[in-house]
Protein backbone atom coordinates (compact mmCIF):
# COMPACT_ATOMS: atom_id res chain seq x y z
CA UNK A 1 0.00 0.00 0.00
CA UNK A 2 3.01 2.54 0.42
CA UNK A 3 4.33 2.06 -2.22
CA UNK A 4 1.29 2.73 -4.45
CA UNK A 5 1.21 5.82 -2.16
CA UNK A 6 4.56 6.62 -3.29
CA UNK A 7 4.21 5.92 -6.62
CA UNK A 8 1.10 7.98 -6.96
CA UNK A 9 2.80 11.22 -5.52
CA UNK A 10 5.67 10.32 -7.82
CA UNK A 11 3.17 10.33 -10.67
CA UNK A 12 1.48 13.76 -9.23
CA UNK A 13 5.14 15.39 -9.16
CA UNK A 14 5.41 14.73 -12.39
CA UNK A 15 2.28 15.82 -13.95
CA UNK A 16 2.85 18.41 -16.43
CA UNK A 17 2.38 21.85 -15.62
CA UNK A 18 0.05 24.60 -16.80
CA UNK A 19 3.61 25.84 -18.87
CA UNK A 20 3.44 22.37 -20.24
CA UNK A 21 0.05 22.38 -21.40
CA UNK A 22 0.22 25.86 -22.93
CA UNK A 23 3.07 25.26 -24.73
CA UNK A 24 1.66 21.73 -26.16
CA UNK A 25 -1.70 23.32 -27.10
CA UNK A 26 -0.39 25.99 -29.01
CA UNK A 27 2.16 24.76 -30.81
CA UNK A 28 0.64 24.49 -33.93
CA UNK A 29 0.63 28.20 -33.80
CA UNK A 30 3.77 29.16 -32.75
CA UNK A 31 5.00 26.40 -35.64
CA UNK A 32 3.10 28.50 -38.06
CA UNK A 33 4.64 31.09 -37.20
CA UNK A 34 8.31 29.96 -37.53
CA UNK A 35 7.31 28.75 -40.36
CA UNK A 36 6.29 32.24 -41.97
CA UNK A 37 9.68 33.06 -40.53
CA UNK A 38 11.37 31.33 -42.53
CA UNK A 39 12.43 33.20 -45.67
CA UNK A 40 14.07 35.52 -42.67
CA UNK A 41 16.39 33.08 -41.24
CA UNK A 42 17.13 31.42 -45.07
CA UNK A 43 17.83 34.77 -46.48
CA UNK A 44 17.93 37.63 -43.58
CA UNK A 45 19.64 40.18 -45.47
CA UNK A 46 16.89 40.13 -48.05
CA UNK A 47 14.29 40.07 -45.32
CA UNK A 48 15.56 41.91 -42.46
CA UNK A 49 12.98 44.73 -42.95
CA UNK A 50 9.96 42.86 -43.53
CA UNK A 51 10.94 40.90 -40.23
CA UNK A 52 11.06 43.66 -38.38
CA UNK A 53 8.45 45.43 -39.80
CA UNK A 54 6.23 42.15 -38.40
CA UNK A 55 7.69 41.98 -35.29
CA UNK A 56 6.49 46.21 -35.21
CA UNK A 57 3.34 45.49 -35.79
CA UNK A 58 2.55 42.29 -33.87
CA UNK A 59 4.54 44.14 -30.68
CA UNK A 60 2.69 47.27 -31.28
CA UNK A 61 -1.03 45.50 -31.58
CA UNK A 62 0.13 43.47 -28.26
CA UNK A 63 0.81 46.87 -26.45
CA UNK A 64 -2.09 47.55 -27.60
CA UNK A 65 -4.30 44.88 -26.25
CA UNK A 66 -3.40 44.81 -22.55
CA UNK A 67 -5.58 45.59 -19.90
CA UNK A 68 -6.02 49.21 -18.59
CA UNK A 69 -4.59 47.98 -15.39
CA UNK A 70 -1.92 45.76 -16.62
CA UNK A 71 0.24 46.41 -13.17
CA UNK A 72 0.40 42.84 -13.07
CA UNK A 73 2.22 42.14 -16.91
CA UNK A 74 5.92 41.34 -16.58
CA UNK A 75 6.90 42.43 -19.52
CA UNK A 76 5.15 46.05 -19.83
CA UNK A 77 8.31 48.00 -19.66
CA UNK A 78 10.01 45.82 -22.37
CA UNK A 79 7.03 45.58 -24.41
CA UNK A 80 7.21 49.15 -24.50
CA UNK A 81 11.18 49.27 -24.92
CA UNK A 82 10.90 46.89 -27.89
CA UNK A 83 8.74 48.60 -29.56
CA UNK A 84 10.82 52.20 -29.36
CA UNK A 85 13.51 49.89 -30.58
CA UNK A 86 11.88 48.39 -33.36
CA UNK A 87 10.46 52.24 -34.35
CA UNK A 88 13.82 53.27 -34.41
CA UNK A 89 15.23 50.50 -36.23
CA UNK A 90 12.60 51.08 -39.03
CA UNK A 91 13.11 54.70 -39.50
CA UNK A 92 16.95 54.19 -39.60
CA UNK A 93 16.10 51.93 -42.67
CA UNK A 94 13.32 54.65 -43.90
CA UNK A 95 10.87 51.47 -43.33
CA UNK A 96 6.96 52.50 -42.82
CA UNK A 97 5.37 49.32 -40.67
CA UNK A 98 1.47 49.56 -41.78
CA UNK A 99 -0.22 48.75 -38.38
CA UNK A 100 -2.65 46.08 -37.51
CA UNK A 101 -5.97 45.55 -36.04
CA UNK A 102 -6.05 44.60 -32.28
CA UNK A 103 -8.35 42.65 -30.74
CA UNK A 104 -11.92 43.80 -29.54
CA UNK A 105 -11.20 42.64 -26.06
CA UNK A 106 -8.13 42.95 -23.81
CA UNK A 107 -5.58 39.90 -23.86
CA UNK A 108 -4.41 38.31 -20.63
CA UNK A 109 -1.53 40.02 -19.56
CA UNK A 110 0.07 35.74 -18.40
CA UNK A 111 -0.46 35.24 -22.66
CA UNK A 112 1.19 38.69 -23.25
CA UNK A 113 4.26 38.03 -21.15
CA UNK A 114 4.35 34.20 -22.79
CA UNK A 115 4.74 35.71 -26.09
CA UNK A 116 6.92 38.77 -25.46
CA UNK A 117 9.18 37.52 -22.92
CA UNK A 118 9.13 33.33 -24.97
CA UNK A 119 10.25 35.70 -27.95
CA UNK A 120 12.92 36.77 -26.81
CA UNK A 121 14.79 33.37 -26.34
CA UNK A 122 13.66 33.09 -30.12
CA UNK A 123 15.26 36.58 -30.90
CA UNK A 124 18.59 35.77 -28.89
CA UNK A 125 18.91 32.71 -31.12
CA UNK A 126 18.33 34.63 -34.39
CA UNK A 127 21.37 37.03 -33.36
CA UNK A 128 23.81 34.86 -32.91
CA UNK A 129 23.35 32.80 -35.66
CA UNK A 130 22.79 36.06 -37.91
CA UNK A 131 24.72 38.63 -36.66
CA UNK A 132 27.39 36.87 -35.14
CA UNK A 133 30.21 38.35 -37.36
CA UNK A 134 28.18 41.59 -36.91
CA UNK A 135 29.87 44.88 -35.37
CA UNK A 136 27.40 45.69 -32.39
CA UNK A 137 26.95 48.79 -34.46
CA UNK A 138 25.79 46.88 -37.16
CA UNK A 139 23.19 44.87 -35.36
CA UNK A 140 19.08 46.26 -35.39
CA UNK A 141 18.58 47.21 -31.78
CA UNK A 142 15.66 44.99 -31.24
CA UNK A 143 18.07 42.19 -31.54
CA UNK A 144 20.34 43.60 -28.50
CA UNK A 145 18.04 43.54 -25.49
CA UNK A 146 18.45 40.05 -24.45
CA UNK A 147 16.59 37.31 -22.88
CA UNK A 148 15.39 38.82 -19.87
CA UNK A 149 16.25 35.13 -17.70
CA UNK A 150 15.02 36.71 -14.70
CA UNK A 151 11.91 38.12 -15.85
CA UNK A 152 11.11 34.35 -17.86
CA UNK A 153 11.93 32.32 -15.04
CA UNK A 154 9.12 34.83 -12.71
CA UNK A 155 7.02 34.15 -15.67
CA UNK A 156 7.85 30.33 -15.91
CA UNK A 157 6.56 30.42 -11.75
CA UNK A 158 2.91 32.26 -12.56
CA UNK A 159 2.42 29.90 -15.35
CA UNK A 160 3.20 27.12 -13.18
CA UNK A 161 0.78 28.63 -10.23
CA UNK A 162 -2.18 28.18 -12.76
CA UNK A 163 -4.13 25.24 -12.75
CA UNK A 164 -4.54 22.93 -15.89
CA UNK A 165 -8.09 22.97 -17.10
CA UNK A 166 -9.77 25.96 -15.16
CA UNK A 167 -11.41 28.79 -16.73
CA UNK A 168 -8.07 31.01 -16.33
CA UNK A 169 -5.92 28.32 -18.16
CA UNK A 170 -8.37 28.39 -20.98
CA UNK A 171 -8.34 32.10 -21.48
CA UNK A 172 -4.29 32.39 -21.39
CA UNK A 173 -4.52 29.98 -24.26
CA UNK A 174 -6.98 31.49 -26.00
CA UNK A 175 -5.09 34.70 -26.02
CA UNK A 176 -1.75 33.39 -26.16
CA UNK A 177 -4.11 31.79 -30.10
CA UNK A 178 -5.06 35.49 -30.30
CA UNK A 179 -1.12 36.65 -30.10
CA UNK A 180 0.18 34.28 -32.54
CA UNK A 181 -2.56 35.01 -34.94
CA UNK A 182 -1.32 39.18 -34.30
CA UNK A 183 2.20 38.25 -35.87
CA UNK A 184 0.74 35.89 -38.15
CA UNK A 185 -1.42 38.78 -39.78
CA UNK A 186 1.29 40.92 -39.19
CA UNK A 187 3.53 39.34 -41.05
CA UNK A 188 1.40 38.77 -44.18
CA UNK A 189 0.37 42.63 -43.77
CA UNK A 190 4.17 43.68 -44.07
CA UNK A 191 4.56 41.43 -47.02
């Protein structure tokens, strides 16, 4: 009998997570998305604009869409910092980003700070393997923030502190849908 108990909290530690379970129900969106990414990371000097023309847009339409009391949104100040950055990347290259249409309804700020601050790892990956014989000079300034570890790993700990199947899971994945359909559309309206 103890060692079914055992075995059952075993099986209970290891249980996957509400992190888990958003990232395994929207990965068919986010691998859309890479996927419309693509001609970026075959051929970025071609592409460089457009890609950050889409990542203007999509970041702009999520600052956008947060709540009117977003105190609680991790990534607010970077939001807002990436989107200076990507403004002043764009004019540098005399680049006009035609905006997007937000949605009707606020997003939840846990499915903001999933995309924003899970982009970031994304981004960091993209510099080094594009830039990495780059002068820092050289490099778009959206590309030199960084990760943000500390602000992911706070992040990685709310997700984790929701529970799998209640009504606030289901409306972080629903708007973390909503954000990858935002760059999705974004990208096709910089094309």
């Amino acid at each position: 009998m103890t060692t079914t108990a055992t075995s059952a909290a075993r099986l209970a530690d290891c249980a996957p997570t509400f992190r888990h379970t958003l990232r395994r129900d929207t990965k068919t969106e986010h691998d859309a998305l890479e996927a419309q990414f693509l001609p970026f990371m075959t051929t970025p000097e071609r592409h460089l604009s457009w890609f950050l023309a889409t990542q203007y847009a999509a970041l702009g339409a999520l600052l956008a869409s947060r709540p009117v009391a977003a105190e609680r949104m991790l990534c607010g100040l970077l939001l807002t910092e990436l989107v200076g950055r990507l403004r002043f990347d764009l004019e540098n290259r005399g680049v006009i980003a035609p905006a997007i249409t937000t949605p009707n309804q606020s997003l939840d700020t846990v499915a903001i700070d999933y995309l924003v601050l899970g982009s970031r790892l994304g981004t960091e990956t993209m510099r080094r393997k594009l830039f990495a014989d780059h002068q820092r000079e050289a490099i778009p300034q959206y590309f030199l923030i960084g990760t943000m570890p500390e602000l992911w790993q706070r992040h990685c700990a709310e997700l984790n502190a929701i529970d799998v199947g209640s009504a606030r899971a289901t409306a972080v994945i629903q708007d973390t849908k909503a954000g990858f359909a935002l760059f999705a559309r974004a990208a096709i309206t910089q094309a």
